[in-house]
N, C-alpha and C. Protein backbone atom coordinates (compact mmCIF):
# COMPACT_ATOMS: atom_id res chain seq x y z
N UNK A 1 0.86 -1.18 0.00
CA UNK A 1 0.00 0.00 0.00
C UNK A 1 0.90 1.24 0.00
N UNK A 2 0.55 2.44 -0.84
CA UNK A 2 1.65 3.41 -0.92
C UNK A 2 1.24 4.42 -0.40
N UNK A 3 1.26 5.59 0.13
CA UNK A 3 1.47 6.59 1.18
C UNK A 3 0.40 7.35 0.73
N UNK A 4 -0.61 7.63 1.50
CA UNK A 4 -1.92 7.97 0.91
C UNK A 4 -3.17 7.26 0.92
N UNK A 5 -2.95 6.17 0.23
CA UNK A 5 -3.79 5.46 -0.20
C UNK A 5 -4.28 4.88 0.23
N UNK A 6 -5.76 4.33 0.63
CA UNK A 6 -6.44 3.44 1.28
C UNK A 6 -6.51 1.91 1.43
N UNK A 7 -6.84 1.54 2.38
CA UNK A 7 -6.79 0.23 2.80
C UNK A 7 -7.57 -0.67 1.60
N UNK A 8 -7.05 -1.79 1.18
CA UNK A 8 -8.10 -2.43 -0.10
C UNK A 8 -9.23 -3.42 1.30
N UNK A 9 -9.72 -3.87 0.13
CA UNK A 9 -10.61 -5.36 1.58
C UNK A 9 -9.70 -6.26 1.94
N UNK A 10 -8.72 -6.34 1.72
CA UNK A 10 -8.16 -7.63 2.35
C UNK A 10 -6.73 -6.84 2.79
N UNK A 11 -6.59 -5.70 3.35
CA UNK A 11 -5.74 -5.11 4.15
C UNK A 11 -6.01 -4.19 5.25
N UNK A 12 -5.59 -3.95 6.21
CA UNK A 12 -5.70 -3.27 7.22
C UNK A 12 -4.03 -2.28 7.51
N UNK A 13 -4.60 -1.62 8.49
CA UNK A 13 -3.10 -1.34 9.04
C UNK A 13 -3.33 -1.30 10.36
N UNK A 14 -1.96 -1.66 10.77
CA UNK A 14 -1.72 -1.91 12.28
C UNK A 14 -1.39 -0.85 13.22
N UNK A 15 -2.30 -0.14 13.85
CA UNK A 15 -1.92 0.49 14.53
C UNK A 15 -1.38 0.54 16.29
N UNK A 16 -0.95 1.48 16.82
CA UNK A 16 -0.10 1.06 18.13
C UNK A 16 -0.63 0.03 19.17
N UNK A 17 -1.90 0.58 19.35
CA UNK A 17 -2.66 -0.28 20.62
C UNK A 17 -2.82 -1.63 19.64
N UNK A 18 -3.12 -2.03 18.63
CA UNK A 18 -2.92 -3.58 17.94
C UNK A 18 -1.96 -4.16 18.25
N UNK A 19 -0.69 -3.36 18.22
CA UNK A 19 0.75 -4.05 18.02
C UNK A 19 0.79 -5.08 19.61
N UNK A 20 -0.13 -4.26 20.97
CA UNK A 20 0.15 -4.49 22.00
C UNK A 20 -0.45 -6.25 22.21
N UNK A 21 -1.36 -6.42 21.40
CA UNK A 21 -2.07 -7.76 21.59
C UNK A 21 -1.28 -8.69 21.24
N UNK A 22 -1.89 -9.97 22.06
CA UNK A 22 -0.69 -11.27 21.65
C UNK A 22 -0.75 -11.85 19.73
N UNK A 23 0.49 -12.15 19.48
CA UNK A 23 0.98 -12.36 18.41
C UNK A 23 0.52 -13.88 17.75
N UNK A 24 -0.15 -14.35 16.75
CA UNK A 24 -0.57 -15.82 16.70
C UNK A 24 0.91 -16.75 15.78
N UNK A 25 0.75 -17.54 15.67
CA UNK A 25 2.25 -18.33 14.51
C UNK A 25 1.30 -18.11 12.88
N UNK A 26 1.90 -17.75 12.46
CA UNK A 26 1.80 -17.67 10.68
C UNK A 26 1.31 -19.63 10.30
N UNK A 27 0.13 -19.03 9.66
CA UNK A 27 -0.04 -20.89 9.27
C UNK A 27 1.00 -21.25 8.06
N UNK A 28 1.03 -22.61 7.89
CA UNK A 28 2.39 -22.67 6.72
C UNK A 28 1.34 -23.14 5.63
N UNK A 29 -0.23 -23.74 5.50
CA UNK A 29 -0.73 -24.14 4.92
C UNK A 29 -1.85 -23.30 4.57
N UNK A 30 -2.58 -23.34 3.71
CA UNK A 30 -4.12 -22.46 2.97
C UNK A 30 -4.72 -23.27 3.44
N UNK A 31 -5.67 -22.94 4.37
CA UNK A 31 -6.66 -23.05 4.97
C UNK A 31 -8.24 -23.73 3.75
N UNK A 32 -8.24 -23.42 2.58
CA UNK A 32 -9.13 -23.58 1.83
C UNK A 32 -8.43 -24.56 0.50
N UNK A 33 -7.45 -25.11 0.35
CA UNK A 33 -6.71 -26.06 -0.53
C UNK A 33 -5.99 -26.64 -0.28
N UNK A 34 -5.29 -26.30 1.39
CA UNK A 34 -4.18 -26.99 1.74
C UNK A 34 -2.49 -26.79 0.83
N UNK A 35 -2.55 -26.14 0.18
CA UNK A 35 -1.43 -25.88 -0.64
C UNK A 35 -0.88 -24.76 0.71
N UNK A 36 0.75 -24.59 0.42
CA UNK A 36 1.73 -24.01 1.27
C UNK A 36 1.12 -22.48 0.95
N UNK A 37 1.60 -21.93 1.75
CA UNK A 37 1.34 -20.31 1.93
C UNK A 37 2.57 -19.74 0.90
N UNK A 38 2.53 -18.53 0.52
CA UNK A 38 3.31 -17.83 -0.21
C UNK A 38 3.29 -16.56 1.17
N UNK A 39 4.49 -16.06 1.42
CA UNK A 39 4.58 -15.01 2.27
C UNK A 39 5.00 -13.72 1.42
N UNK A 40 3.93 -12.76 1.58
CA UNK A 40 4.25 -11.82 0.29
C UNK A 40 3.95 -10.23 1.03
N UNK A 41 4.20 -10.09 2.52
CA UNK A 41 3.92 -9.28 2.99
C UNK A 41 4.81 -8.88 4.20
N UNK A 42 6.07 -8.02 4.62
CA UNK A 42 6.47 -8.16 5.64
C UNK A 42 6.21 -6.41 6.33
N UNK A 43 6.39 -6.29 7.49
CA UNK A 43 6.01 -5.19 8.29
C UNK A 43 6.89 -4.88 9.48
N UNK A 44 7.20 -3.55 9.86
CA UNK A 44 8.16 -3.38 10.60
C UNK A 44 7.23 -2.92 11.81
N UNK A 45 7.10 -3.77 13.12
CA UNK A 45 6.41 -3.11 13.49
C UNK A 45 6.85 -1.78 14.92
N UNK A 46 8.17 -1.54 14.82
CA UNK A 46 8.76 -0.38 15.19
C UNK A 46 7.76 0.94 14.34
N UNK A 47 7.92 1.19 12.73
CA UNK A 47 7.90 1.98 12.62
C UNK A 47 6.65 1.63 11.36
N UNK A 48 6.22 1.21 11.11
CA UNK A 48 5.50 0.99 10.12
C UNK A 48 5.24 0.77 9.02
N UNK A 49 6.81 0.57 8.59
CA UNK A 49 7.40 0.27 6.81
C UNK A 49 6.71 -1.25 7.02
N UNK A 50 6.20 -0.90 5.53
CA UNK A 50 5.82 -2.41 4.94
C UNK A 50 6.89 -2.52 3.62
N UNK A 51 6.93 -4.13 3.21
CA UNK A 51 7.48 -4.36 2.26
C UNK A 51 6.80 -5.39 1.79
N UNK A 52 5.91 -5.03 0.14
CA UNK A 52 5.98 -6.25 -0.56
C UNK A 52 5.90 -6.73 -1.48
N UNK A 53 5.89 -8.03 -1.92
CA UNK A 53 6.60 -9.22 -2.46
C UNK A 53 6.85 -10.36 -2.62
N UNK A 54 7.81 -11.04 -2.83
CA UNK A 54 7.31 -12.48 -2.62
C UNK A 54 8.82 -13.30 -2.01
N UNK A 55 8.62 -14.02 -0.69
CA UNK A 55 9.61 -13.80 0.41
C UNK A 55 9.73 -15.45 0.59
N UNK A 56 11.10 -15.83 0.54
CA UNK A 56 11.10 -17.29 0.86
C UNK A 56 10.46 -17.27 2.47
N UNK A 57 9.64 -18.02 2.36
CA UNK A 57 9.07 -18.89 4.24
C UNK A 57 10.24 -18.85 5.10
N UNK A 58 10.18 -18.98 6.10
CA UNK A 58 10.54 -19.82 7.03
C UNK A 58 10.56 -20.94 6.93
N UNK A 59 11.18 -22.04 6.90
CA UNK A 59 10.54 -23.60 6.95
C UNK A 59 10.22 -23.96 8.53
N UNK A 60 10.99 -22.99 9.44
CA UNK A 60 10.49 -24.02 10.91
C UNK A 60 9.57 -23.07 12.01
N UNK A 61 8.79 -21.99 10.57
CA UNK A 61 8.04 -20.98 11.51
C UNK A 61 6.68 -21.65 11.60
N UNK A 62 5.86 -22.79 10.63
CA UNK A 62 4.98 -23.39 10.83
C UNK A 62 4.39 -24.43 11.56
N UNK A 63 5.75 -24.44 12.09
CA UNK A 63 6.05 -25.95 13.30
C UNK A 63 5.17 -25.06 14.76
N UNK A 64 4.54 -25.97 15.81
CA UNK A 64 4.30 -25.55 17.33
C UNK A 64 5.04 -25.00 17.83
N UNK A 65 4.96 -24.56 18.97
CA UNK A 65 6.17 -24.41 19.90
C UNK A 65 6.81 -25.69 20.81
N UNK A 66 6.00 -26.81 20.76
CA UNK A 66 6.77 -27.75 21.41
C UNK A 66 7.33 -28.74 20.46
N UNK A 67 7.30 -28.15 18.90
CA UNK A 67 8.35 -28.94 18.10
C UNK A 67 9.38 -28.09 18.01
N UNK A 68 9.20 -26.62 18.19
CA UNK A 68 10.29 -25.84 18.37
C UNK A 68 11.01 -26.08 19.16
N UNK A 69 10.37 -26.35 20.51
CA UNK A 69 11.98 -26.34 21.69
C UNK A 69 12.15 -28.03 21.35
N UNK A 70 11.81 -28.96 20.97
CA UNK A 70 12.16 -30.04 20.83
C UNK A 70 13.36 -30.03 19.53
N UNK A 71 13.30 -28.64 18.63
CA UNK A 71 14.50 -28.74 17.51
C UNK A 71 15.32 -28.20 18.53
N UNK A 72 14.89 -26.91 19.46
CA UNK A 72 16.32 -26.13 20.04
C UNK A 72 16.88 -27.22 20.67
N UNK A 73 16.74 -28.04 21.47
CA UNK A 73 17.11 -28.98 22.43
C UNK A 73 18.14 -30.26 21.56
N UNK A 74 17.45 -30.54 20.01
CA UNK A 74 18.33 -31.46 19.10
C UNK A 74 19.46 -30.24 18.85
N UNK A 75 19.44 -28.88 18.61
CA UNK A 75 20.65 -28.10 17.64
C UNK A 75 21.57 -28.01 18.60
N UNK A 76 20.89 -27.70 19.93
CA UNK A 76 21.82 -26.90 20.87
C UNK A 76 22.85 -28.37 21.61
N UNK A 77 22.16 -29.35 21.83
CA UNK A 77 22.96 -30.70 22.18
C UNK A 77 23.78 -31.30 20.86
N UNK A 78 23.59 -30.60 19.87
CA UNK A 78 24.47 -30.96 18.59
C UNK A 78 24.16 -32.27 18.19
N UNK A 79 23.02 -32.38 18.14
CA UNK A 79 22.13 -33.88 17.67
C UNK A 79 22.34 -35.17 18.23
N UNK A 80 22.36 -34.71 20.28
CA UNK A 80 22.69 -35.79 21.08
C UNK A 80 21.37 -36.30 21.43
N UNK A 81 20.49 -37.26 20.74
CA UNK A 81 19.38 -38.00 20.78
C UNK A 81 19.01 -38.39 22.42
N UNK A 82 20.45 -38.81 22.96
CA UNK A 82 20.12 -38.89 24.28
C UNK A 82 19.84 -37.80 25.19
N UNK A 83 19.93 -36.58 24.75
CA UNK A 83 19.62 -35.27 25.33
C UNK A 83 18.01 -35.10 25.08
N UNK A 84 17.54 -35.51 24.07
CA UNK A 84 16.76 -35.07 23.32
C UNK A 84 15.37 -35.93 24.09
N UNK A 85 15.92 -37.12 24.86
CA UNK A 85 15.31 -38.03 25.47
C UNK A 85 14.90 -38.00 26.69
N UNK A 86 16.23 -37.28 27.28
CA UNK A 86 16.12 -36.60 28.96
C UNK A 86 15.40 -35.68 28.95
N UNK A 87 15.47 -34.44 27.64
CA UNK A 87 14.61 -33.41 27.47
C UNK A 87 13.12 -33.46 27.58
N UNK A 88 12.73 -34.22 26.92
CA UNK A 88 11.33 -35.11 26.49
C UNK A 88 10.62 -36.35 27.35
N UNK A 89 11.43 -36.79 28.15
CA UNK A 89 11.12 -37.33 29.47
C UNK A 89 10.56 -38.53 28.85
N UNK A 90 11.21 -39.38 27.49
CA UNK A 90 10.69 -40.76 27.32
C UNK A 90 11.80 -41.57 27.00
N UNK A 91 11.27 -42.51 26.71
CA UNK A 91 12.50 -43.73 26.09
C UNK A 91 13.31 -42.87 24.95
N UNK A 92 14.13 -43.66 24.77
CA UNK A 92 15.14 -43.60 23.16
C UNK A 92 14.38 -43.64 22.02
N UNK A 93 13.37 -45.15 22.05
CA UNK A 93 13.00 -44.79 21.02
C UNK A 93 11.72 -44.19 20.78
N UNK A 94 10.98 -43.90 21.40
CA UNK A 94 9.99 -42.89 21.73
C UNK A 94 10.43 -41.40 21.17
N UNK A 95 11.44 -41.30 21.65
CA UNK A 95 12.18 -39.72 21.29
C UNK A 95 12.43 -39.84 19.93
N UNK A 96 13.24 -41.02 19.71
CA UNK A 96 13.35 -41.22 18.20
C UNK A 96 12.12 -40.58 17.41
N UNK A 97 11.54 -41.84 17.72
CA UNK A 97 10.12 -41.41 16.51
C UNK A 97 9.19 -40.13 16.60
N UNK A 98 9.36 -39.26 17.82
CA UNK A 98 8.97 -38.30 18.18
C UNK A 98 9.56 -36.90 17.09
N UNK A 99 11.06 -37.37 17.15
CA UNK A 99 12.03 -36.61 15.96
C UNK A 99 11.58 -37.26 14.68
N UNK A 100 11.56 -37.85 14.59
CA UNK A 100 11.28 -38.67 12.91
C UNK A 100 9.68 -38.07 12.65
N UNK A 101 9.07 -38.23 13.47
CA UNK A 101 7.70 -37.25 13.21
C UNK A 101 7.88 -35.82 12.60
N UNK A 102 8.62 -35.09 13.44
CA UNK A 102 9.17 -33.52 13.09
C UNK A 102 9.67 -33.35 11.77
N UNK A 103 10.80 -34.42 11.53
CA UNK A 103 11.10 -34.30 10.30
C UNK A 103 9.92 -34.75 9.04
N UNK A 104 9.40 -35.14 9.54
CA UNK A 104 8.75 -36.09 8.01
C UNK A 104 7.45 -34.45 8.38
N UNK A 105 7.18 -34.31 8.85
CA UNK A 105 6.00 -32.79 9.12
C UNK A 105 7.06 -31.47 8.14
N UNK A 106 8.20 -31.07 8.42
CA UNK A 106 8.81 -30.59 7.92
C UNK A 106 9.51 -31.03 6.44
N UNK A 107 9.16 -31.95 6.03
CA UNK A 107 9.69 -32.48 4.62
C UNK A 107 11.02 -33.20 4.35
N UNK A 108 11.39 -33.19 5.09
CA UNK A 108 12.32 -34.87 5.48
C UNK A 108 12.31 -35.92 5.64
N UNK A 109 12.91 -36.33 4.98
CA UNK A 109 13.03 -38.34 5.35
C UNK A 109 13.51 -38.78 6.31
N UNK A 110 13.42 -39.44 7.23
CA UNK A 110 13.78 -39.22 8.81
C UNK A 110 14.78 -40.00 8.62
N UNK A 111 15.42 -41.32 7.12
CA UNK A 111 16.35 -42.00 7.02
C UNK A 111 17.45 -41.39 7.45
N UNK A 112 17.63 -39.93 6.68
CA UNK A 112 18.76 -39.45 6.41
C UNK A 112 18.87 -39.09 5.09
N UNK A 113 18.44 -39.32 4.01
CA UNK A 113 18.74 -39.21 2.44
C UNK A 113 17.73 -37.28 2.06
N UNK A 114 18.67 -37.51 1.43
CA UNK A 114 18.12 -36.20 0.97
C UNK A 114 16.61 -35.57 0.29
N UNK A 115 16.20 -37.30 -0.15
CA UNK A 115 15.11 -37.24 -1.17
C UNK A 115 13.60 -36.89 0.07
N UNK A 116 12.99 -35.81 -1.08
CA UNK A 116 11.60 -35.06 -0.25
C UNK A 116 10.81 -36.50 0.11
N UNK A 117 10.04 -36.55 1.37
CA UNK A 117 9.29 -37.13 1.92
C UNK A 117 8.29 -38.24 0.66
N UNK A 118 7.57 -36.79 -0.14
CA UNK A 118 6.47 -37.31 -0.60
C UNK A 118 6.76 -38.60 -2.18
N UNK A 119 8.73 -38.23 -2.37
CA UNK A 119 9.08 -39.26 -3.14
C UNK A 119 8.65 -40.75 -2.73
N UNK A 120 8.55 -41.03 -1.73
CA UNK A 120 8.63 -42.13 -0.83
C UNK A 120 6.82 -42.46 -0.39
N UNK A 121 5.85 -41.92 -0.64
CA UNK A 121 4.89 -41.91 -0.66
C UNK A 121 4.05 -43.06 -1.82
N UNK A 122 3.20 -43.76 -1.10
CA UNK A 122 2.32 -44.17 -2.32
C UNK A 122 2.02 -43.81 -3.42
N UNK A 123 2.16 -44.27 -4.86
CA UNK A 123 1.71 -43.29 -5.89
C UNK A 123 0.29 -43.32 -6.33
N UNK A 124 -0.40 -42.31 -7.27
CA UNK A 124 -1.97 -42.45 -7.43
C UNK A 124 -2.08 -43.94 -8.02
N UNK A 125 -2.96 -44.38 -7.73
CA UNK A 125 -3.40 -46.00 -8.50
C UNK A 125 -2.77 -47.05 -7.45
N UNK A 126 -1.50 -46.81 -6.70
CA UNK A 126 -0.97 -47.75 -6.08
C UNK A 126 -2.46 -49.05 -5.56
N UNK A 127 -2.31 -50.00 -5.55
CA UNK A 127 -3.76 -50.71 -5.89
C UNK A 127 -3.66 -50.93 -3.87
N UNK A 128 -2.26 -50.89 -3.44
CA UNK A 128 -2.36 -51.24 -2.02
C UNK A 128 -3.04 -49.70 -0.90
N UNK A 129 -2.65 -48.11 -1.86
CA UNK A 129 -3.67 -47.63 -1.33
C UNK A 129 -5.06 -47.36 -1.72
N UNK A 130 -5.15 -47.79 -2.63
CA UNK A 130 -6.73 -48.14 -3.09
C UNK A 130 -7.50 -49.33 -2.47
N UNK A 131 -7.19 -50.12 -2.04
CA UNK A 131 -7.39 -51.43 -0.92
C UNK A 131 -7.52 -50.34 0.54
N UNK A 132 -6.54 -49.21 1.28
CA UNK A 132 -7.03 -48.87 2.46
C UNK A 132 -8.20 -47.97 2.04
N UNK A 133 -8.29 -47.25 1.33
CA UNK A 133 -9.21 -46.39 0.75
C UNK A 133 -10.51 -46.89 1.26
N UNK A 134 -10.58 -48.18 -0.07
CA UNK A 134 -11.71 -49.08 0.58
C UNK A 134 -11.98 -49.65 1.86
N UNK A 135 -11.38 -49.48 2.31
CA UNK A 135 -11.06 -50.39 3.70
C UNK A 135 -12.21 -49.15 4.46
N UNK A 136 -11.28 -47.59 4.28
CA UNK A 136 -11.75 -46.84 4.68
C UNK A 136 -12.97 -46.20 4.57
N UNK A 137 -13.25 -46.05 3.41
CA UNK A 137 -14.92 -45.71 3.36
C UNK A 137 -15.65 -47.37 3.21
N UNK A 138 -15.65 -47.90 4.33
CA UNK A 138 -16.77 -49.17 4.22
C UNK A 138 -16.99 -49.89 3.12
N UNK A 139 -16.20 -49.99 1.35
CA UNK A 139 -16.55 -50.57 0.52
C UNK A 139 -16.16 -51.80 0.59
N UNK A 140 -15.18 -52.15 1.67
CA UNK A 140 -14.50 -53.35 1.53
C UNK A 140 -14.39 -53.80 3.00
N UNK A 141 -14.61 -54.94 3.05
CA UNK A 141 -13.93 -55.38 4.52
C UNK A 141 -12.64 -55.70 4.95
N UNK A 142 -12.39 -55.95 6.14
CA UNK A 142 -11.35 -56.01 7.20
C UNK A 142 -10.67 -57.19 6.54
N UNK A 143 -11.19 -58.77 6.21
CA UNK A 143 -10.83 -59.65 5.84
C UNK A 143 -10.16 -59.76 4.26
N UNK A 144 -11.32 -59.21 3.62
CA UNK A 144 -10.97 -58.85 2.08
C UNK A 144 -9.81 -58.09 2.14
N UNK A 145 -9.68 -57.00 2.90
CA UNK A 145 -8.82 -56.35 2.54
C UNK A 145 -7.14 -56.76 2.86
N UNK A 146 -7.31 -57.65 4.31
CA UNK A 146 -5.95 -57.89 4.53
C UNK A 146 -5.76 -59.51 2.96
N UNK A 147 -6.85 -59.27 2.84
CA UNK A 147 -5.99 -60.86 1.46
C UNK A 147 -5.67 -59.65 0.36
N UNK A 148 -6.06 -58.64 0.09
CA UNK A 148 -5.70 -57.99 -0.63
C UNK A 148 -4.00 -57.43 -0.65
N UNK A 149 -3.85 -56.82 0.79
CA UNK A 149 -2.67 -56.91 0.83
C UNK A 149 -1.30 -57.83 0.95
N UNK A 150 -1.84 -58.82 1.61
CA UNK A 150 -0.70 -59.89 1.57
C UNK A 150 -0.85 -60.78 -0.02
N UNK A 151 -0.95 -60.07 -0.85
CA UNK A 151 -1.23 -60.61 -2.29
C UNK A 151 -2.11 -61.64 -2.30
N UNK A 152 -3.40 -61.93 -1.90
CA UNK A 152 -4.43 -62.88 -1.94
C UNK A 152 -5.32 -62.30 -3.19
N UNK A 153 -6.30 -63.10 -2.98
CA UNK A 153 -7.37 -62.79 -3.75
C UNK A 153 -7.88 -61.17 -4.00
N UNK A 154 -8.33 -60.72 -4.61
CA UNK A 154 -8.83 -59.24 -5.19
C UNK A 154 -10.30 -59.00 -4.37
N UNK A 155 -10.87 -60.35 -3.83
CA UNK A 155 -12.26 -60.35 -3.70
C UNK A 155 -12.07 -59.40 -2.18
């Protein structure tokens, strides 16, 4: 918005007593498609400069706050799992998969390999998630379906 000019419908401006209210986390997802957010708006809120545009994300601003201190606790122990365990007050491997959760939410393969999450994902048609599908909306049963997967019958 440029100096003068009025607010459109889908902008406001922030004024002092606003700034004072609590702050919410930026969603990382569209609310109406689920596709990632584009961040195309930043604001100073010292003085009131806006800037915008189109701004790489954050990748670990869409995370909670208790996956946040669960990353500070992996960076700051320099990726001592057993820290990460005392931190988190469970087993090893509890903590494990607790981290392997974070990563695979954040777009990592919790192996270690570089390749994005969703490489590693079922593909469309895969017939084994078309079997839970069914499983899932009631077209198929519990029985049918496990012969389906252990390569049995189709019925």
């Amino acid at each position: 918005m440029n100096a003068g000019q009025a607010p459109g419908p889908h902008q406001h401006t922030i004024h002092a007593q606003e700034q004072a209210q609590p702050r919410y986390a930026a969603p990382r997802d569209c609310p109406v498609c689920s596709e990632r957010l584009q961040v195309t708006r930043l604001g100073c809120p010292h003085c009131g400069t806006g800037l915008t545009g189109e701004f790489t994300p954050c990748e670990f601003c869409g995370i909670d706050g208790s996956d946040r201190a669960m990353l500070r606790v992996f960076l700051s122990s320099r990726g001592n799992m057993r820290e990460l365990e005392r931190h988190l007050g469970v087993s090893y491997p509890t903590a494990r998969a607790r981290f392997d959760d974070l990563l695979r939410r954040l777009g990592y393969s919790p192996n270690g390999s570089d390749e994005a999450v969703a490489a590693t994902e079922p593909a469309v048609g895969d017939p084994r998630l078309e079997t839970l599908r069914a499983l899932a909306d009631g077209s198929l049963d519990v029985d049918a379906a496990k012969r389906r997967l252990s390569g049995g019958t189709s019925g």
